[in-house]
Protein backbone atom coordinates (compact mmCIF):
# COMPACT_ATOMS: atom_id res chain seq x y z
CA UNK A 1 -58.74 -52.90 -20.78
CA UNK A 2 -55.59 -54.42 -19.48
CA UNK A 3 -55.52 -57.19 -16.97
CA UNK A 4 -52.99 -58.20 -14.21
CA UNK A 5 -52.99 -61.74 -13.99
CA UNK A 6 -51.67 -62.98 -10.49
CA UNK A 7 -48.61 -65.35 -10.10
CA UNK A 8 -51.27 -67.52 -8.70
CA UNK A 9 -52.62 -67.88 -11.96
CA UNK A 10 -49.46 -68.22 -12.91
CA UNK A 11 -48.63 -71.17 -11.28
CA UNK A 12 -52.06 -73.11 -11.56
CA UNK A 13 -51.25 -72.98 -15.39
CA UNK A 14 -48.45 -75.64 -14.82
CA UNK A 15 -50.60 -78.08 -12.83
CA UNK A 16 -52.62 -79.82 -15.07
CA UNK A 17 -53.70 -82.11 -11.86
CA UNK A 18 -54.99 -79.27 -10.37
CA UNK A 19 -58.68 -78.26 -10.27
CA UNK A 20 -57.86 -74.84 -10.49
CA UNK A 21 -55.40 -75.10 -13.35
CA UNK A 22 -58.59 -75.57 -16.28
CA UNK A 23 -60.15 -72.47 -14.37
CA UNK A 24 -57.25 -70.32 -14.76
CA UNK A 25 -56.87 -71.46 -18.48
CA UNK A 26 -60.99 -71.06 -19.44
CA UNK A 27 -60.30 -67.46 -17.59
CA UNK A 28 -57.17 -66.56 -19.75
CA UNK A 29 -59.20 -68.27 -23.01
CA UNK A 30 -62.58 -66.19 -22.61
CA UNK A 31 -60.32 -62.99 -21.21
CA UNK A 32 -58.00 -63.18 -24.55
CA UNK A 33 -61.62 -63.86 -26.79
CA UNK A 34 -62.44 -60.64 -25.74
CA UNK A 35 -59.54 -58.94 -27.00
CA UNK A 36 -58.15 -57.86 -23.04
CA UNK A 37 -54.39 -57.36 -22.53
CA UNK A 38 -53.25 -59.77 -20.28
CA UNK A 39 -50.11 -58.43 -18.73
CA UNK A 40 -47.26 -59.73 -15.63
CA UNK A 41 -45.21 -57.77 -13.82
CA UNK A 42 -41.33 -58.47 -12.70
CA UNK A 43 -43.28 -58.83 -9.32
CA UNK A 44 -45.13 -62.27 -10.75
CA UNK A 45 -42.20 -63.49 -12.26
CA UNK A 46 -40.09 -63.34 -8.65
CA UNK A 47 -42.90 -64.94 -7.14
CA UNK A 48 -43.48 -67.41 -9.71
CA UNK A 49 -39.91 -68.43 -9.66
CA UNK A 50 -40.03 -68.75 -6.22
CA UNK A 51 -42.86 -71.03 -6.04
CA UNK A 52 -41.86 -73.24 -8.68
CA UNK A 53 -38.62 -73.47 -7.82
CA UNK A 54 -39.47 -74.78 -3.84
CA UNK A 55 -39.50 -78.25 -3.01
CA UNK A 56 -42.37 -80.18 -3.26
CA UNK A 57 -42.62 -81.02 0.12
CA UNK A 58 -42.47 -77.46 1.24
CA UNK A 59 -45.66 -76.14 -0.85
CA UNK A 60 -43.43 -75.66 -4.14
CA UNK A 61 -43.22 -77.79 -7.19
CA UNK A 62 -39.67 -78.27 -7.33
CA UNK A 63 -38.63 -76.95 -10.63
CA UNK A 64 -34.62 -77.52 -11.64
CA UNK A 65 -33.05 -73.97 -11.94
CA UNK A 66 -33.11 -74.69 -16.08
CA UNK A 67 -37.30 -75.85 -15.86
CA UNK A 68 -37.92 -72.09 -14.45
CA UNK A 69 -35.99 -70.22 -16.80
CA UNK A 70 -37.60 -72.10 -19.47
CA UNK A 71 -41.50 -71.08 -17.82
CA UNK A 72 -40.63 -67.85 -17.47
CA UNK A 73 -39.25 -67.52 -20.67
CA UNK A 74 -42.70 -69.15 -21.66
CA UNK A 75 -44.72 -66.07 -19.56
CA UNK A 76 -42.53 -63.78 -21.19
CA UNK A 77 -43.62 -64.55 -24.43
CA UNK A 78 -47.63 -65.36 -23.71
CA UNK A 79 -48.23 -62.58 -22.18
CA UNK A 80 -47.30 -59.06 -22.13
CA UNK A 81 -44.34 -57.89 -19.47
CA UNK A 82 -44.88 -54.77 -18.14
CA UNK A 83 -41.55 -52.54 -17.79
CA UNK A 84 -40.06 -52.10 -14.48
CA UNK A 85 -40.78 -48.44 -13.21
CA UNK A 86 -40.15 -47.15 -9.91
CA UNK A 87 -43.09 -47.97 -7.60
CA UNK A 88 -41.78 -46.59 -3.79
CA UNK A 89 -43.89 -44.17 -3.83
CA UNK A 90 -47.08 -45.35 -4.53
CA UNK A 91 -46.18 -49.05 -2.73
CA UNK A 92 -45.87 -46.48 0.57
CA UNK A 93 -49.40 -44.96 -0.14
CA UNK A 94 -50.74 -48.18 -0.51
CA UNK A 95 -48.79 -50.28 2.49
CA UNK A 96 -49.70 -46.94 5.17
CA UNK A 97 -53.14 -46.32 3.65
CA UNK A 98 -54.37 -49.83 3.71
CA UNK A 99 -52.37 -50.63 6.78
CA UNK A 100 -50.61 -53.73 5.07
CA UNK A 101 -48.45 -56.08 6.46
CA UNK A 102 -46.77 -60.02 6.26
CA UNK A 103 -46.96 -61.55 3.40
CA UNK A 104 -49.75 -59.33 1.94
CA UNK A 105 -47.24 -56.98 1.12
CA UNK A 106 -46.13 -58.25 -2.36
CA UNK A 107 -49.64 -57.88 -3.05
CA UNK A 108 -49.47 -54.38 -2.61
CA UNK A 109 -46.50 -54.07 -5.04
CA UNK A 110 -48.42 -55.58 -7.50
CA UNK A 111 -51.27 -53.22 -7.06
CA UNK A 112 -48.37 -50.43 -6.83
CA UNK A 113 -47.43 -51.74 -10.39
CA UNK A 114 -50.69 -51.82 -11.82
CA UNK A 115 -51.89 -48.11 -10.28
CA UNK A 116 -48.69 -46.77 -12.31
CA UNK A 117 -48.90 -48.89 -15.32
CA UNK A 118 -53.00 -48.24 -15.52
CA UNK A 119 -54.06 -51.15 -15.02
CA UNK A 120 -57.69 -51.52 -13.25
CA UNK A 121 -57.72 -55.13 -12.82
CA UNK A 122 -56.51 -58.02 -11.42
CA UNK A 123 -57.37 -61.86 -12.36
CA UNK A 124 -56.85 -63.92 -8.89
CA UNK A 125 -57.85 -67.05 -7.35
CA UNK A 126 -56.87 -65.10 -4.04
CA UNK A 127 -59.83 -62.57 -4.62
CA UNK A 128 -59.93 -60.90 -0.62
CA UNK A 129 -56.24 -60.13 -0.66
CA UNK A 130 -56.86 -57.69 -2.69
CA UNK A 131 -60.46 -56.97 -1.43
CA UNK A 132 -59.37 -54.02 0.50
CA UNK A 133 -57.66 -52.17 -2.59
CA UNK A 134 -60.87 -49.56 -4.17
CA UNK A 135 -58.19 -48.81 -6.87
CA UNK A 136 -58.61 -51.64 -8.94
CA UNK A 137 -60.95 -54.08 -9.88
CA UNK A 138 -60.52 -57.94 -8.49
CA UNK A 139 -61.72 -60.77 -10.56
CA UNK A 140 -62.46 -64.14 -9.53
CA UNK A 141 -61.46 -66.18 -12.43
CA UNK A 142 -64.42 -68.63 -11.25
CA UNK A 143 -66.76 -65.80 -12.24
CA UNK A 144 -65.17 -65.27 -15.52
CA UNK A 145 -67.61 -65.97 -18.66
């Protein structure tokens, strides 16, 4: 079954420092063993830019403009990118049923994306963002074996 992995993931992947970052890659490793499609969406790749791309100082990594294109490029070819479809509709079902708001709202595009691409879950370090969403599965890549 396909998985959504979270920019979060994303991101810990270029931290080798980072205690998270061999728990994101053991999650990916055991995930791929077992023959699940790991997918992104444009969504991750906006985010991850984002992130990457901020200072240092201001909760980023600070990334040079040429450094992100070449990560993304990297994403891009690791993992599969799922096509951009229109997602209004269902990102307004979501956003009004779940009553979502601030900066929990990307969230919901992402579970927008994966409700119209079929996708049931989603591998996340940030595992009660998405608590509230019964359409999809969340996985705590901590709990992945």
């Amino acid at each position: 079954m396909p998985v959504l992995l979270d920019t979060n993931i994303l991101v810990r992947l270029l931290q080798p420092h980072h205690p998270d970052c061999s728990i994101a890659e053991r999650a990916i490793n055991v995930l791929h063993s077992r023959n699940e499609v790991l997918t992104i969406t444009t969504q991750n790749l906006v985010e991850f830019w984002a992130v990457i791309t901020r200072p240092a100082g201001e909760n980023g990594l600070g990334f040079t403009i040429e450094q992100a294109a070449e990560e993304v490029g990297v994403l891009k070819r690791l993992f599969v990118l799922l096509p951009e479809v229109p997602l209004l509709q269902e990102w307004e079902r979501l956003t009004t049923t779940y009553r979502v708001s601030g900066k929990t709202i990307h969230d919901a595009r992402l579970v927008a994306a994966m409700i119209v691409h079929g996708i049931g879950s989603i591998l996340t370090f940030n595992v009660q963002d998405f608590a509230r969403f019964t359409e999809i599965l969340v996985v705590d890549p901590r709990k992945v074996v």
